[in-house]
N, C-alpha and C. Protein backbone atom coordinates (compact mmCIF):
# COMPACT_ATOMS: atom_id res chain seq x y z
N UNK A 1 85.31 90.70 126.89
CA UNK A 1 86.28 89.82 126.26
C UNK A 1 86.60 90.35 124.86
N UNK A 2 87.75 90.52 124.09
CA UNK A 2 88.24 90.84 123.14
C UNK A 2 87.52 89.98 122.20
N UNK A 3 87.56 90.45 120.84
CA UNK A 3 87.25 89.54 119.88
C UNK A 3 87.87 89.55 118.78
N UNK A 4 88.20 88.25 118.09
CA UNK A 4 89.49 87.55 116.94
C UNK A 4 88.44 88.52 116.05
N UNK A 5 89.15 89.18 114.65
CA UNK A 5 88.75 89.17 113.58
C UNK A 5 89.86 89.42 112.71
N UNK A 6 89.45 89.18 111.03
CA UNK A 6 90.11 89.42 109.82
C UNK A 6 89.89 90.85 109.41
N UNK A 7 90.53 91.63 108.78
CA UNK A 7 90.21 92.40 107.78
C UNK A 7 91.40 92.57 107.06
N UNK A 8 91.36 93.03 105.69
CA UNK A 8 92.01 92.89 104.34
C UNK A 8 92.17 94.64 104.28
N UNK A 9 93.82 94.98 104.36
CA UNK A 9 94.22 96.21 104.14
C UNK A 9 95.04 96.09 103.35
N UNK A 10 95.42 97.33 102.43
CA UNK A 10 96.10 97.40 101.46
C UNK A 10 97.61 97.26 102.36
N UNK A 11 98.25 96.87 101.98
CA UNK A 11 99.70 96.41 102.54
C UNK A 11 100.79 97.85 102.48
N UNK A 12 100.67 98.77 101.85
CA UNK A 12 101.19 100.22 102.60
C UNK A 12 100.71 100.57 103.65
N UNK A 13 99.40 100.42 103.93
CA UNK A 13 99.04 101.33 105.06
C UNK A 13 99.04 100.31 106.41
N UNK A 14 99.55 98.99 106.12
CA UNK A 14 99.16 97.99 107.11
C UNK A 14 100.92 98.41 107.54
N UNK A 15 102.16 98.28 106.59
CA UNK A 15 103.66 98.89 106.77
C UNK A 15 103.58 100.50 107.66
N UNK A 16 102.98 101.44 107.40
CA UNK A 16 103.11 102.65 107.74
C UNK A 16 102.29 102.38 109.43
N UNK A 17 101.07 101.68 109.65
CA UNK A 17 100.61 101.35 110.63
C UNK A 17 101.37 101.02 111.36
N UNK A 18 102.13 99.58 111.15
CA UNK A 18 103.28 99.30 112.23
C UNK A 18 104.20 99.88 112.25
N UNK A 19 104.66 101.08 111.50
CA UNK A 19 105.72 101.87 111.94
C UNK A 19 105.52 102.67 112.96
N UNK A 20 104.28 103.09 112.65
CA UNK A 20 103.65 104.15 113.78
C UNK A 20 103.80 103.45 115.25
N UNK A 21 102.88 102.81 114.78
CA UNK A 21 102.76 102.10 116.44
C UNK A 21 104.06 101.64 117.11
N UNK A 22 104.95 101.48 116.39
CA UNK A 22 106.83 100.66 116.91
C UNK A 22 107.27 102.57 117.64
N UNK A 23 107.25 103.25 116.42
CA UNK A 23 107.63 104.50 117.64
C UNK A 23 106.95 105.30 118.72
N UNK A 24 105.83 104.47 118.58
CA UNK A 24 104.98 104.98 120.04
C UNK A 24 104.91 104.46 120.88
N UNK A 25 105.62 103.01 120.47
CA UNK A 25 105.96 101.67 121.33
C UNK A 25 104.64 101.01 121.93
N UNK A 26 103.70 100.98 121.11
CA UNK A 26 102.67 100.35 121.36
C UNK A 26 102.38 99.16 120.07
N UNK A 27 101.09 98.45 120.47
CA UNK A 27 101.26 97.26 119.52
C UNK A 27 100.12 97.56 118.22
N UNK A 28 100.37 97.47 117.20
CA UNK A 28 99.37 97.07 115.96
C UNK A 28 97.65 97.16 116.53
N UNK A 29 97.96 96.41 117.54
CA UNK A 29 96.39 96.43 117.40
C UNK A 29 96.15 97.68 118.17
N UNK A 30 96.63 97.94 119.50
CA UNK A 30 96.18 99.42 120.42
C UNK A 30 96.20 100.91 119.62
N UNK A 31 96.80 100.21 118.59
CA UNK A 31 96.61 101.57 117.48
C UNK A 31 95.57 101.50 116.78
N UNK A 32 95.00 100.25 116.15
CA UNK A 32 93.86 100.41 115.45
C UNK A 32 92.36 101.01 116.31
N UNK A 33 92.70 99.93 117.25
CA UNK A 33 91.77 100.30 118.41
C UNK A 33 91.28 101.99 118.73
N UNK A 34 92.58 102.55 119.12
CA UNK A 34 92.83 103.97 119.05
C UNK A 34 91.77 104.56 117.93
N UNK A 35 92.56 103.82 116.95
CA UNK A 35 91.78 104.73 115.30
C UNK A 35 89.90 104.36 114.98
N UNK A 36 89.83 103.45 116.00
CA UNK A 36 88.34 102.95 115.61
C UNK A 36 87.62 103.78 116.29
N UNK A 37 87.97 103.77 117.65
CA UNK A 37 87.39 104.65 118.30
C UNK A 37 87.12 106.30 118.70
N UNK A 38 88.34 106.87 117.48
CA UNK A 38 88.04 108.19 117.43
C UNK A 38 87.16 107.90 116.18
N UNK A 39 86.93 106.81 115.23
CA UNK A 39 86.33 107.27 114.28
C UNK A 39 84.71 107.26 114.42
N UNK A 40 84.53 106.30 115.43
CA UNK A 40 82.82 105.87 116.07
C UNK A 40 82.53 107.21 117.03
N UNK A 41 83.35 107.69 117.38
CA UNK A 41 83.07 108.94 118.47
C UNK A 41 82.98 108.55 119.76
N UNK A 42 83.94 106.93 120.20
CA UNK A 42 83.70 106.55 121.53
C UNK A 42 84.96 107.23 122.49
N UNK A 43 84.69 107.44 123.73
CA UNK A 43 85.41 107.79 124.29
C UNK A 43 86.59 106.50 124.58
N UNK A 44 87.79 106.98 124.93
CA UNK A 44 88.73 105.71 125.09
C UNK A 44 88.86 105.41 126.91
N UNK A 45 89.01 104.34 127.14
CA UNK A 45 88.73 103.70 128.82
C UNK A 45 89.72 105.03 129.46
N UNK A 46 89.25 105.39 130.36
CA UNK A 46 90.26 106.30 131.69
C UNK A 46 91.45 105.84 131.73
N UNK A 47 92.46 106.27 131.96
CA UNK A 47 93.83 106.07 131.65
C UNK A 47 94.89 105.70 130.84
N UNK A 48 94.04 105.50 129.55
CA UNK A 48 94.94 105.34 128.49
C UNK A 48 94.73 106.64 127.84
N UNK A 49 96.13 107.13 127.66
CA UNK A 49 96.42 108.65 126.36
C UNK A 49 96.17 107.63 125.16
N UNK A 50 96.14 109.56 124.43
CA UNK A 50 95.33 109.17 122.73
C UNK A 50 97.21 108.51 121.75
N UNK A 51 98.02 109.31 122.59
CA UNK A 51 99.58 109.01 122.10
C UNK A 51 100.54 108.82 122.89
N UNK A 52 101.12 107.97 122.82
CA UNK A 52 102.39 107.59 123.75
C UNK A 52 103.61 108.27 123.26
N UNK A 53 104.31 108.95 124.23
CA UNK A 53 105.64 109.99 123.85
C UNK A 53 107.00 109.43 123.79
N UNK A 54 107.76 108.94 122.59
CA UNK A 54 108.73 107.83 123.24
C UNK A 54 109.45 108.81 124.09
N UNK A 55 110.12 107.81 125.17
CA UNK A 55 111.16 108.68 126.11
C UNK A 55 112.34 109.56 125.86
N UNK A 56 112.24 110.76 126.55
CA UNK A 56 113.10 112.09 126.54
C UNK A 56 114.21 112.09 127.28
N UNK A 57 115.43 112.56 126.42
CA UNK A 57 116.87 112.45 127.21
C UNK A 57 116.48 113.23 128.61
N UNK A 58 116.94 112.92 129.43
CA UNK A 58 117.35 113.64 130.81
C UNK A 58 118.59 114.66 130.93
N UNK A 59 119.18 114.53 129.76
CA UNK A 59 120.45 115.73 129.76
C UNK A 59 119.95 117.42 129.34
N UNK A 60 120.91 117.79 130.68
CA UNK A 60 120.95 119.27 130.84
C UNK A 60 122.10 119.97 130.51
N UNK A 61 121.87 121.12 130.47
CA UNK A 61 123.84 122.19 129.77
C UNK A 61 123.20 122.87 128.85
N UNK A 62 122.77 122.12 127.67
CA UNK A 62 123.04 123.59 126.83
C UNK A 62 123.96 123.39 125.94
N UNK A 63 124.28 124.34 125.33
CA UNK A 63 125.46 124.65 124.01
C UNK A 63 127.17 124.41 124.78
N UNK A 64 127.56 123.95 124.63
CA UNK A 64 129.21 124.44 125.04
C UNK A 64 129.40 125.11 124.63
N UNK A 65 130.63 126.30 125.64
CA UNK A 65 131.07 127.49 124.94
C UNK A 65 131.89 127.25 123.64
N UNK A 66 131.18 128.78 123.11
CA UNK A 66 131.60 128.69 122.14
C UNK A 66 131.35 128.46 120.76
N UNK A 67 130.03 127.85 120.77
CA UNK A 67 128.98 127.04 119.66
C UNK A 67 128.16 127.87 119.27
N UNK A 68 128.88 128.43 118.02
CA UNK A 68 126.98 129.19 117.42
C UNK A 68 126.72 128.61 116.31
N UNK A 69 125.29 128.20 116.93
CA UNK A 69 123.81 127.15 115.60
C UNK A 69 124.10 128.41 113.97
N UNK A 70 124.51 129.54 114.36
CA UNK A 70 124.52 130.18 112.67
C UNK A 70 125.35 129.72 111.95
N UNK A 71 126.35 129.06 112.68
CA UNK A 71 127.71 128.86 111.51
C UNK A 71 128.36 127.54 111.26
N UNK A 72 127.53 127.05 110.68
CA UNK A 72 127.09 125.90 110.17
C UNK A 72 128.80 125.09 110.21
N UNK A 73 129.65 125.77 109.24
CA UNK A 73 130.71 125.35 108.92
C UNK A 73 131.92 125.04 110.46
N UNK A 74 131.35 125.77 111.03
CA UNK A 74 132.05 125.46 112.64
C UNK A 74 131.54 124.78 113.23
N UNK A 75 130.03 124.22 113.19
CA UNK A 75 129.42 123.50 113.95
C UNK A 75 130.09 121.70 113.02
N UNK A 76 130.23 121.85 111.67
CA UNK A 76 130.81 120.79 110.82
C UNK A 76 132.45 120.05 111.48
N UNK A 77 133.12 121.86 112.01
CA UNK A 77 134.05 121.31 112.31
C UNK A 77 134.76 120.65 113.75
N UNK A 78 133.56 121.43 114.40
CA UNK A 78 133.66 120.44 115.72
C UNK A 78 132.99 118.84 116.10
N UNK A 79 131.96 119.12 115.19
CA UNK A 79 131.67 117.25 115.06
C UNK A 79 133.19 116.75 114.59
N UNK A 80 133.87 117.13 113.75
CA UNK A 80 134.68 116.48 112.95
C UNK A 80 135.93 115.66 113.70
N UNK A 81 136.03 117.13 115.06
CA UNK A 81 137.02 116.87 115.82
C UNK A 81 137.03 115.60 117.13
N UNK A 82 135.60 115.99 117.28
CA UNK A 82 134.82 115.05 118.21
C UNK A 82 135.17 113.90 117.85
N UNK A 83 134.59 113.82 116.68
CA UNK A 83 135.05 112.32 115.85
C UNK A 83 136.65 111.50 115.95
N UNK A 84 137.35 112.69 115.97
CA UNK A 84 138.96 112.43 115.86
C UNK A 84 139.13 111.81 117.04
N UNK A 85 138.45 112.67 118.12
CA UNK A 85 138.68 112.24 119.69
C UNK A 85 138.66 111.28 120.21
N UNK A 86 137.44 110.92 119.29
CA UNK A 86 136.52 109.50 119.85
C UNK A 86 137.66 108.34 119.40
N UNK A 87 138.11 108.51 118.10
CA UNK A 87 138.41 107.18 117.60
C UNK A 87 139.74 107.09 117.91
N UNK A 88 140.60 107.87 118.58
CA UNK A 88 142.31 107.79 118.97
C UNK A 88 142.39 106.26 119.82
């Protein structure tokens, strides 16, 4: 059975805590939990990972022709156009 307790954290690291845990999409506490138990040296129950991966696009392709990552100023100007596209 779980058990209720208090403890008193400095209020940055209690903010940076729940940030963590929101993009791993887990809750406040499965993170502390996490952190207690690498710090005691316990192993964690079978089937739970040490980190949760948020979910990965499924899109495939690649670059469209035409796109080179060196030239910054062309890559500026096709967002730009994109943009134009979008909002007609």
């Amino acid at each position: 059975m779980a058990e209720r307790t208090t403890v008193r954290l400095p209020e940055d690291l209690v903010r940076r805590a729940k940030r963590k845990a929101a993009a791993e999409g887990r809750t406040l506490t499965a993170l502390l939990e996490d952190g207690l138990r690498r710090v005691i040296g316990e192993r964690m129950p079978a089937g739970r990972a040490g980190r949760v991966l948020p979910p990965v696009s499924a899109a495939a392709g690649g670059l469209m022709p035409g796109v080179d990552l060196d030239d910054t100023a062309a890559l500026v100007g096709l967002e730009d156009r994109d943009y134009v596209e979008r909002n007609k």
